[in-house]
N, C-alpha and C. Protein backbone atom coordinates (compact mmCIF):
# COMPACT_ATOMS: atom_id res chain seq x y z
N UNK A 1 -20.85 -3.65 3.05
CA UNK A 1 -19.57 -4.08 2.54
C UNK A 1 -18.90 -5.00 3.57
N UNK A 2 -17.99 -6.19 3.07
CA UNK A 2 -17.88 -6.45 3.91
C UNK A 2 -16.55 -6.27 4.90
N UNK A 3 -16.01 -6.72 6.11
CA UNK A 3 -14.82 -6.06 6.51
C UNK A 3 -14.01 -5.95 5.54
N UNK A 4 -13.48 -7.50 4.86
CA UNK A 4 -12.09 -7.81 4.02
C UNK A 4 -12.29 -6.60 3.08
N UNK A 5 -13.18 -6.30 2.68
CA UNK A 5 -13.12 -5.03 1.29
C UNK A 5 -12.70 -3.81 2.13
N UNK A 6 -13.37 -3.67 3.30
CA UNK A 6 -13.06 -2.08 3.64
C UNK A 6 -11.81 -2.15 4.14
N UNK A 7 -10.76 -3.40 4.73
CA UNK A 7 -9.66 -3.30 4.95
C UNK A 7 -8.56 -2.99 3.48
N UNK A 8 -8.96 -3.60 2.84
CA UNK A 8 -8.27 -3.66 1.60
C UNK A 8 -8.53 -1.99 0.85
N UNK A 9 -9.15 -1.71 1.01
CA UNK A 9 -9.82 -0.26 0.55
C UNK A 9 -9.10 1.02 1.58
N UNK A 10 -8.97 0.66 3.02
CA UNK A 10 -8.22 1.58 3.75
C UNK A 10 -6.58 1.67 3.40
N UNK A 11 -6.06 0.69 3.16
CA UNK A 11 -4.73 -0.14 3.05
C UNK A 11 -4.81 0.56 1.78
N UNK A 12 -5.48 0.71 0.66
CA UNK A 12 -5.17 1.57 -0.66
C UNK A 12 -4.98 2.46 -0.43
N UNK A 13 -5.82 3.39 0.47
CA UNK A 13 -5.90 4.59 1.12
C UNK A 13 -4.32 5.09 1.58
N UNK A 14 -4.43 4.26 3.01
CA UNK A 14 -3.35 4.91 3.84
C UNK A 14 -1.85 4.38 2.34
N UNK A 15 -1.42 3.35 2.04
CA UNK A 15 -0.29 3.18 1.40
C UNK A 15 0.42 4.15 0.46
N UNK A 16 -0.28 4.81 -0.26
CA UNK A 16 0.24 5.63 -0.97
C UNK A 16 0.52 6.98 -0.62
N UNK A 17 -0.25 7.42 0.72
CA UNK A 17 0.35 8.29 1.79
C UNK A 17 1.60 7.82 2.50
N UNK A 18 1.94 6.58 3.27
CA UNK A 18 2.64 6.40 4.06
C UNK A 18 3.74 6.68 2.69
N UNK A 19 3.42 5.46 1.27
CA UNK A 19 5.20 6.16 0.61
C UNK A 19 5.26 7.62 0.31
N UNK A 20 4.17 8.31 0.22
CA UNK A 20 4.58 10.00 -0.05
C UNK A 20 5.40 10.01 1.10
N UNK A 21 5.02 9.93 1.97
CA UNK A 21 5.66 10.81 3.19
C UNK A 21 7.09 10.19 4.02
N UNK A 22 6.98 8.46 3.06
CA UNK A 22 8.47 8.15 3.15
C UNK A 22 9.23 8.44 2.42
N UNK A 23 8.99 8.89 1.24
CA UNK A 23 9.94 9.40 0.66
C UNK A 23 10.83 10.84 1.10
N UNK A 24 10.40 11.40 2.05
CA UNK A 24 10.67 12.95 2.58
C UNK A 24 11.93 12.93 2.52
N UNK A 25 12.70 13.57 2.61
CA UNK A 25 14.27 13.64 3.17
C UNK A 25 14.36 13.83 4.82
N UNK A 26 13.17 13.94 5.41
CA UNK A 26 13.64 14.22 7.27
C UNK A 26 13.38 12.63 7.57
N UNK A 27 12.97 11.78 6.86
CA UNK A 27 13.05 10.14 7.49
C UNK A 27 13.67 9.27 7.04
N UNK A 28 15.12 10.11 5.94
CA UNK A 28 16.01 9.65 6.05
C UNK A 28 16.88 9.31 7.48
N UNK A 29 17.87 8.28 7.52
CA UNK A 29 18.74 8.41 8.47
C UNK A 29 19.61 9.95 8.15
N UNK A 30 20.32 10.05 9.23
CA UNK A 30 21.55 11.43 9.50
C UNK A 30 22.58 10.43 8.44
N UNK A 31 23.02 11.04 7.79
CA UNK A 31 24.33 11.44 7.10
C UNK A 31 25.35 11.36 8.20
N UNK A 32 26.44 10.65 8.46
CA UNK A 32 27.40 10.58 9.50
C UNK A 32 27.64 9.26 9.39
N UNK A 33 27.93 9.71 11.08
CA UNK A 33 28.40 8.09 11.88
C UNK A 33 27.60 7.32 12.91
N UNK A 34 27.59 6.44 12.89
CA UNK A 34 26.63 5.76 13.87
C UNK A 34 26.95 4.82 14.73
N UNK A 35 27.54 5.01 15.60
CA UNK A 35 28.58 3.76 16.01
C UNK A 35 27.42 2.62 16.91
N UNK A 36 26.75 1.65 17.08
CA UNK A 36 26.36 0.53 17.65
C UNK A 36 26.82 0.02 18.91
N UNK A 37 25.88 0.16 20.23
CA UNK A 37 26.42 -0.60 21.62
C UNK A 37 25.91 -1.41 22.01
N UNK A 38 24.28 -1.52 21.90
CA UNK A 38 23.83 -2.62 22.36
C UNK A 38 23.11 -3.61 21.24
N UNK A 39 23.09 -4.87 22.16
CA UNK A 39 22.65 -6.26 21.30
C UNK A 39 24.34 -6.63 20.78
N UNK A 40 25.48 -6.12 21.11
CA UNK A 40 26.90 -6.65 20.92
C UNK A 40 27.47 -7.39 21.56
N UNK A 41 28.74 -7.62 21.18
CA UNK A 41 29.33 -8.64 22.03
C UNK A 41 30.60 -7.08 22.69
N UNK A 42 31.01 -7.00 23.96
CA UNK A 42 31.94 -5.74 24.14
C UNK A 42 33.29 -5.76 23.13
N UNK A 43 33.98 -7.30 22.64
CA UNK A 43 34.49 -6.91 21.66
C UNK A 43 34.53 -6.44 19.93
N UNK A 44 33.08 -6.09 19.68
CA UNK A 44 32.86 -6.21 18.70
C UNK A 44 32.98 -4.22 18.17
N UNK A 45 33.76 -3.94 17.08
CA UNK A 45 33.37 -2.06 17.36
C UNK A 45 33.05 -2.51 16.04
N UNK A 46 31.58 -1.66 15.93
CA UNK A 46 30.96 -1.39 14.72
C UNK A 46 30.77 -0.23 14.16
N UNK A 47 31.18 0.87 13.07
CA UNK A 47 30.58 1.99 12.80
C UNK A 47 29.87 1.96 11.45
N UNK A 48 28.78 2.84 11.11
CA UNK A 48 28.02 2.59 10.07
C UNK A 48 28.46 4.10 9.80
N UNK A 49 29.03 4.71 8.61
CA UNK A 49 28.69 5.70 8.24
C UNK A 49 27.96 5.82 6.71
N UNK A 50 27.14 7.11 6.21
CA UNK A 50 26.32 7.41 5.68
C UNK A 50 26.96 8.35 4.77
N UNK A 51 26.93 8.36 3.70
CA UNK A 51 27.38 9.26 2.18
C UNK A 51 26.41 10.21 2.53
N UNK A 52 26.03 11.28 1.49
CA UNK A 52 25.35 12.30 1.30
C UNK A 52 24.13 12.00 0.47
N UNK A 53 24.30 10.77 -0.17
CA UNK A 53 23.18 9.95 -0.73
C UNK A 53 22.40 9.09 0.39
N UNK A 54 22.55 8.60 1.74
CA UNK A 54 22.76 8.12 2.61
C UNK A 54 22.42 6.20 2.20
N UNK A 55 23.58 6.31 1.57
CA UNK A 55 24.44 4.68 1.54
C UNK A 55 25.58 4.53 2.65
N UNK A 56 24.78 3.56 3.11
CA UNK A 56 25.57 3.03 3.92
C UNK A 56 26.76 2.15 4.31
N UNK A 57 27.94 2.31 4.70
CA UNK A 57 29.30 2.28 4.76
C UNK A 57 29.26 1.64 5.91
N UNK A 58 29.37 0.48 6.56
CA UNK A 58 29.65 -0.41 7.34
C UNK A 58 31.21 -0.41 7.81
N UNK A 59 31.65 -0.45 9.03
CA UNK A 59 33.02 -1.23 9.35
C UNK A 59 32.90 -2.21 10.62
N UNK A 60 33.51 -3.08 10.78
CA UNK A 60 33.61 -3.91 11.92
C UNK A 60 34.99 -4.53 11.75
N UNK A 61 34.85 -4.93 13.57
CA UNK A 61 36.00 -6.09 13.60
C UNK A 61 35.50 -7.71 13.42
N UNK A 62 34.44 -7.86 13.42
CA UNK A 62 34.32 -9.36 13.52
C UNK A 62 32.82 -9.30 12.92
N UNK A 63 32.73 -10.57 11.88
CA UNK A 63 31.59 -11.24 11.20
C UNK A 63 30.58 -10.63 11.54
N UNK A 64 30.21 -10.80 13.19
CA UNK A 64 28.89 -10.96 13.70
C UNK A 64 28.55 -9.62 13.95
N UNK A 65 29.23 -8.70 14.21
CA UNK A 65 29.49 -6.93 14.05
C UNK A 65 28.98 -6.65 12.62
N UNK A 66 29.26 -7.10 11.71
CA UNK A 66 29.10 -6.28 10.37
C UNK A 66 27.79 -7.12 9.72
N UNK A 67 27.35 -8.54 10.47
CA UNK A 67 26.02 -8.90 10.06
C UNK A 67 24.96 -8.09 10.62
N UNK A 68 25.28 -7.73 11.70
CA UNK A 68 24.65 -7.25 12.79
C UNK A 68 23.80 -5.94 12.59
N UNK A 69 24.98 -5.06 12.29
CA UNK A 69 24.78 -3.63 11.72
C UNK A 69 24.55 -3.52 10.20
N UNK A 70 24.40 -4.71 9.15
CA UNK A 70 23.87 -4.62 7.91
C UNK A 70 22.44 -4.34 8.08
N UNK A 71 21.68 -5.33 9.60
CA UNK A 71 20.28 -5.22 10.05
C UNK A 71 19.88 -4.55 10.18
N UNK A 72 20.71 -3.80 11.21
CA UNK A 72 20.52 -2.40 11.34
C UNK A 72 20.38 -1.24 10.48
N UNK A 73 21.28 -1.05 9.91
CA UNK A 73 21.15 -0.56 8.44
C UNK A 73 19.71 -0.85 7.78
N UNK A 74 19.32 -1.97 7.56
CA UNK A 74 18.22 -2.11 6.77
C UNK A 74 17.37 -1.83 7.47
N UNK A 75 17.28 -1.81 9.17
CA UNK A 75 15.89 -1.81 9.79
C UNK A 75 15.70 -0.08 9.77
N UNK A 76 17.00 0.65 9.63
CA UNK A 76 16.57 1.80 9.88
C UNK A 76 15.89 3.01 8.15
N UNK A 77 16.67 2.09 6.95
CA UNK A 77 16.13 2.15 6.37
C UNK A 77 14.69 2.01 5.46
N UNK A 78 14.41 0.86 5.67
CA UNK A 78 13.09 -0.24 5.48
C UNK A 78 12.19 -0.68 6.29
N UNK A 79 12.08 0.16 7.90
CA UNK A 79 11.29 -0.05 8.78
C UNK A 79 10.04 -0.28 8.09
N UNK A 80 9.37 0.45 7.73
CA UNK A 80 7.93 0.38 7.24
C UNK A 80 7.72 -0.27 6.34
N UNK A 81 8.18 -0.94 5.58
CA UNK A 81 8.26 -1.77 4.54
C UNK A 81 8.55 -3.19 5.04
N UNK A 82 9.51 -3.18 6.00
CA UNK A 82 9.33 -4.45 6.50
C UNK A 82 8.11 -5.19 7.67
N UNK A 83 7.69 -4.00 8.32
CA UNK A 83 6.11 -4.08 8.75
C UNK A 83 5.56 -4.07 7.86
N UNK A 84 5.29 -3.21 7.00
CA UNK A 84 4.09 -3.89 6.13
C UNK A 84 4.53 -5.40 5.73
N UNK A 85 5.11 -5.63 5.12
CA UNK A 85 5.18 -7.11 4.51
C UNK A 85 4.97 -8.20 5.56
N UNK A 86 5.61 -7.86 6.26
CA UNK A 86 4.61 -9.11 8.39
C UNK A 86 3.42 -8.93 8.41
N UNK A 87 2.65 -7.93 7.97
CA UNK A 87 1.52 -7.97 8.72
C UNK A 87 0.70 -8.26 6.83
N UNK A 88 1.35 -8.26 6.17
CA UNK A 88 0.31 -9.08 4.98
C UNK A 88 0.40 -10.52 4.63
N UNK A 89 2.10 -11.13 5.22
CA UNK A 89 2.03 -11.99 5.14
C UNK A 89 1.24 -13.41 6.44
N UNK A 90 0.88 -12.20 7.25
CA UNK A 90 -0.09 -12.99 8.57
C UNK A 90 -1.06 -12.57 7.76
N UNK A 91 -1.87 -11.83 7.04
CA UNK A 91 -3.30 -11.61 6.67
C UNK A 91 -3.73 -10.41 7.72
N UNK A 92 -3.00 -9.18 8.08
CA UNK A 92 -4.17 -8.40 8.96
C UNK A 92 -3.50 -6.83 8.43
N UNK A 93 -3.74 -6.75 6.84
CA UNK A 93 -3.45 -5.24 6.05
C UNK A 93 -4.83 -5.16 5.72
């Protein structure tokens, strides 16, 4: 067989494990508050808090605070999803 099949064949494999096991409730984020220090500017206060659904509730004082921590937000949500999609759109899933 050749590699490209057995990559494509592992990648069937592992994917539908990695979403079982993202779906869990322990890799959700915490429910709360999350307040942001670094990669800021010192005047910038950002807090992200989290519903019980864990939607996320943003506050800031300035633009670049609340773009900032939307990222955040998404990176902590969509980590693995946004790796996967880099590494298929280079070709190495």
């Amino acid at each position: 067989m050749p590699i490209r099949t057995l990559k494509r064949a592992l990648f069937l494999l592992v994917l539908p494990l990695s979403l079982a096991c993202g779906s869990d409730s322990s890799s959700t984020p915490d429910s709360g508050s999350t307040s942001i220090d670094s990669g800021l500017p010192s005047s910038a206060e950002v807090t992200i808090k989290r519903d019980s659904y864990g939607i996320p509730y943003i506050s800031a004082n300035t633009d670049f605070g609340a773009m900032f921590s939307l990222g955040y937000a998404s990176a902590q949500d969509r980590l693995l999803y946004m790796n996967l999609m880099a590494l298929g759109i280079q070709g190495r899933t």
